[in-house]
N, C-alpha and C. Protein backbone atom coordinates (compact mmCIF):
# COMPACT_ATOMS: atom_id res chain seq x y z
N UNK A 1 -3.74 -4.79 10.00
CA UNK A 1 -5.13 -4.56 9.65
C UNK A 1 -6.01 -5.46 10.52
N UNK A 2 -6.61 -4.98 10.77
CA UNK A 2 -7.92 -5.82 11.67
C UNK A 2 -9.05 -6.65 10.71
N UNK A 3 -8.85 -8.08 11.34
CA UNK A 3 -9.73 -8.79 10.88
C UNK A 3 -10.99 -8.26 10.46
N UNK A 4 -12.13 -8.04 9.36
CA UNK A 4 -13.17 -7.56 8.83
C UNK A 4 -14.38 -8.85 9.27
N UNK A 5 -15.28 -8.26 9.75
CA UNK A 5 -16.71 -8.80 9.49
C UNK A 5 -17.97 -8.70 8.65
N UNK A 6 -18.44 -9.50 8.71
CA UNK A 6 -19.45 -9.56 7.45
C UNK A 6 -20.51 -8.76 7.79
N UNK A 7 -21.25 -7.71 6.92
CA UNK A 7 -21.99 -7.27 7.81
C UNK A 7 -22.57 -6.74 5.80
N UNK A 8 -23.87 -6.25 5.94
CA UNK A 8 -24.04 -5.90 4.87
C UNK A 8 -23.91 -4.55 4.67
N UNK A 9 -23.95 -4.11 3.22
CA UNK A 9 -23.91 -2.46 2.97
C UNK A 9 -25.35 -2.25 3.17
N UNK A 10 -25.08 -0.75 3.64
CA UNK A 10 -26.50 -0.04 3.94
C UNK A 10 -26.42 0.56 2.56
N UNK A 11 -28.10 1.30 2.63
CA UNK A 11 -27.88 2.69 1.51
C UNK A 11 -26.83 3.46 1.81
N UNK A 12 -26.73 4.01 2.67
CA UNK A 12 -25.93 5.46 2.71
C UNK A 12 -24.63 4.60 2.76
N UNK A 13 -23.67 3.20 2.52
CA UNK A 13 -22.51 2.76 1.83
C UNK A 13 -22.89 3.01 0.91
N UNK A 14 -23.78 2.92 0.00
CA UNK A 14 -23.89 2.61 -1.33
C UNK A 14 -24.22 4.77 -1.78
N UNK A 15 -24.05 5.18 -1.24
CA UNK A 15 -23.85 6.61 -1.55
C UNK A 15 -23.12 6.85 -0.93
N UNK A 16 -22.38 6.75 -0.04
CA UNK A 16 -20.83 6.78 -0.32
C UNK A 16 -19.61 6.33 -1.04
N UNK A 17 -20.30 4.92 -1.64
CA UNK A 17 -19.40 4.42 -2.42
C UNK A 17 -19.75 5.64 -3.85
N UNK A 18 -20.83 5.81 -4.13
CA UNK A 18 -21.01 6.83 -5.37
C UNK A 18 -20.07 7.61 -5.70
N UNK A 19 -20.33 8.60 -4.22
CA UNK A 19 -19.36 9.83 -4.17
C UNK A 19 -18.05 9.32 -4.46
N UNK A 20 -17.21 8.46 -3.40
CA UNK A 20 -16.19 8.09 -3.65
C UNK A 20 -15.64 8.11 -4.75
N UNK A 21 -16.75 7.20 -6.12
CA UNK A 21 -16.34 6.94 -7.33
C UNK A 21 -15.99 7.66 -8.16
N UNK A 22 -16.78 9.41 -7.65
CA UNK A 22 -16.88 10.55 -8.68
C UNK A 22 -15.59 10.87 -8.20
N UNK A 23 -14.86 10.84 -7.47
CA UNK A 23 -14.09 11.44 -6.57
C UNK A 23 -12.72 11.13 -7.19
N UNK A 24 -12.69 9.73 -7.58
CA UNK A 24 -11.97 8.84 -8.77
C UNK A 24 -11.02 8.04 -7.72
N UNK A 25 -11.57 8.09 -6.33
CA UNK A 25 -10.94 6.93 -5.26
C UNK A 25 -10.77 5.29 -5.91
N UNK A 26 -9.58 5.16 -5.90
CA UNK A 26 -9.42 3.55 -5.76
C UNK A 26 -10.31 2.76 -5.35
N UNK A 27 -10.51 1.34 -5.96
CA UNK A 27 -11.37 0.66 -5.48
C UNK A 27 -10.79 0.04 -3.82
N UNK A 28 -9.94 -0.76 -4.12
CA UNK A 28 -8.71 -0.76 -3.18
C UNK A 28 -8.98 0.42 -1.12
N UNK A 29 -8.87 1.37 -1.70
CA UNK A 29 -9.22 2.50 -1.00
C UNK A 29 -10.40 2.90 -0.35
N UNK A 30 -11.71 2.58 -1.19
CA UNK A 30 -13.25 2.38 -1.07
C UNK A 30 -13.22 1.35 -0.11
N UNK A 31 -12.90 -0.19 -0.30
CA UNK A 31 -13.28 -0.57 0.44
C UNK A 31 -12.46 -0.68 2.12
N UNK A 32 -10.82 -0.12 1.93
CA UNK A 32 -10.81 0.37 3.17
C UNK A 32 -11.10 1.50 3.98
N UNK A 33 -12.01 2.48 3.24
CA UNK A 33 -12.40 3.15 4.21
C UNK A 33 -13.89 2.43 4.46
N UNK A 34 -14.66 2.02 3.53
CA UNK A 34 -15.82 1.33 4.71
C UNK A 34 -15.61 -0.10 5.20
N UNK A 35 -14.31 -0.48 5.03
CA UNK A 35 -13.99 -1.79 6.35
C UNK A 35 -14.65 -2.78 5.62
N UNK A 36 -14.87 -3.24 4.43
CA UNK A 36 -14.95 -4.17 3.49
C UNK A 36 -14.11 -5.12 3.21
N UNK A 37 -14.09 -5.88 2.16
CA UNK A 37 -13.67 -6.91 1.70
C UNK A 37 -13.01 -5.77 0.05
N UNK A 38 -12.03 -6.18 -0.77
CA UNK A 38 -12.51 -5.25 -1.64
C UNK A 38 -13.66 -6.58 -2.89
N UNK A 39 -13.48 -7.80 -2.78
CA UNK A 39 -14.73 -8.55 -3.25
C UNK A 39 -15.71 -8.04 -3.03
N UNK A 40 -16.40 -7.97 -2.19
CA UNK A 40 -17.91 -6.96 -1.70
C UNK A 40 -17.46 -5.95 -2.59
N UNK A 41 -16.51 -5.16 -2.48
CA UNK A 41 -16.92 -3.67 -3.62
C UNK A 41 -17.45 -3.88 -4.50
N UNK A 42 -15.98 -4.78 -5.44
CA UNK A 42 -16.56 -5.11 -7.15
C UNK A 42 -17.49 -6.10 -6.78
N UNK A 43 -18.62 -6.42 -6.46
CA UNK A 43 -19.85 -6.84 -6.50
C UNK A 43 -20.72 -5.85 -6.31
N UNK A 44 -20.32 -5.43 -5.35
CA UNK A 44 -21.31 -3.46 -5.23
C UNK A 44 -21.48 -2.93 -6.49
N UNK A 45 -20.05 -3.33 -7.24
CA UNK A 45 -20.06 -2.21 -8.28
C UNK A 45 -20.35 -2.56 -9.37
N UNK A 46 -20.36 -4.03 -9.74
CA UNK A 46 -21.09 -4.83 -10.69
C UNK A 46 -22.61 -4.32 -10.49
N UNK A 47 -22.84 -5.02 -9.24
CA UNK A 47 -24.52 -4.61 -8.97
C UNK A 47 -25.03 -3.11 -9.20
N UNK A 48 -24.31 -1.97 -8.94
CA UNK A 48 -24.85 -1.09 -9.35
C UNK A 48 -24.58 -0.56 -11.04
N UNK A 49 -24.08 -1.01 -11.98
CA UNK A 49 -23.70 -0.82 -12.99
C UNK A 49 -22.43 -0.17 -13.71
N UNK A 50 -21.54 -0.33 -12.18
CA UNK A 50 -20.24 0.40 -12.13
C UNK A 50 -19.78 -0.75 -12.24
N UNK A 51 -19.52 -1.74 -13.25
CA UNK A 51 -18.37 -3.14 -13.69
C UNK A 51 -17.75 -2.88 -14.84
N UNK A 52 -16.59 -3.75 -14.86
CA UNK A 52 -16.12 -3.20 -16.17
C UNK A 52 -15.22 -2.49 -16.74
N UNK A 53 -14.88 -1.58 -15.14
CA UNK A 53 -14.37 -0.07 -14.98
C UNK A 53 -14.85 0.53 -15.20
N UNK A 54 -16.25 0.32 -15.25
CA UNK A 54 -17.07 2.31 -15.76
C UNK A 54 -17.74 2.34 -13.62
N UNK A 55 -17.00 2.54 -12.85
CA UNK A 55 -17.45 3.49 -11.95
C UNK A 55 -18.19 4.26 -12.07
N UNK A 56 -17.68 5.08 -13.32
CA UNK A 56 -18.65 6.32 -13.00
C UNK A 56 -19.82 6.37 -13.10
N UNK A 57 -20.34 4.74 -13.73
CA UNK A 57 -22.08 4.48 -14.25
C UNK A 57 -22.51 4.29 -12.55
N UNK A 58 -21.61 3.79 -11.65
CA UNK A 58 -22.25 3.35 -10.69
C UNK A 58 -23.41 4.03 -9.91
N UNK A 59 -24.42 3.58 -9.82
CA UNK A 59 -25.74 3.91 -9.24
C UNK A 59 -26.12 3.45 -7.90
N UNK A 60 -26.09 4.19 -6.72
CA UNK A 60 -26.61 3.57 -5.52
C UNK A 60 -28.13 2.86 -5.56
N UNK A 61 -28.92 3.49 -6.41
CA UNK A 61 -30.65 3.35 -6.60
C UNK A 61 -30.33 2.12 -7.37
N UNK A 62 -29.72 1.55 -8.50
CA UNK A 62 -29.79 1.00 -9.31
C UNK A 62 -29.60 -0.17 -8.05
N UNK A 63 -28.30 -0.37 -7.75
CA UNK A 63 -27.77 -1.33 -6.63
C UNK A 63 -28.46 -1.98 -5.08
N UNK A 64 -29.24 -0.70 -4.95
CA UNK A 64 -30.64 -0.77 -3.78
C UNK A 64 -31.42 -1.84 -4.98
N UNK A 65 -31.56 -1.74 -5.99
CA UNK A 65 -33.24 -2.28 -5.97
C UNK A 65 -32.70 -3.68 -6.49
N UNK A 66 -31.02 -3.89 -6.98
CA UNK A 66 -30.38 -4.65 -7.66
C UNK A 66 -30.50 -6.22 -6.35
N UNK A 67 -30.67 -5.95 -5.15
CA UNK A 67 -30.02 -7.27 -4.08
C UNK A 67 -30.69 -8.15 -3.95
N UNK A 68 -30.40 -9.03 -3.93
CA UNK A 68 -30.63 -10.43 -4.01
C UNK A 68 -31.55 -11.02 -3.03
């Protein structure tokens, strides 16, 4: 695997991670297809209201307006 860089999620990660979620993709999986950390995910997914294991709450809008 190739070393990962830090780089932030855009919107359109954060609607892809959505889809992904409906999709019922691994978290694991999510973040190797967008070349993540899988830490960055479950923070994605905390931040958008997908923690917990409820994915499926996860909200890209929620998570856009959620950053720090």
């Amino acid at each position: 695997m190739m070393p990962r860089k830090y780089t932030r999620l855009t919107y359109a990660d954060r609607l892809k991670i959505a889809q992904l979620c409906k999709e019922r993709v691994s978290t694991e999986d999510i973040a190797e297809i967008l070349n993540v950390h899988r830490g960055t995910l479950y923070r994605e997914l905390q931040r958008g209201g997908g923690g917990n294991g409820r994915r499926d709450l996860y909200d890209p809008d929620t998570a856009q307006r959620n950053l720090r």
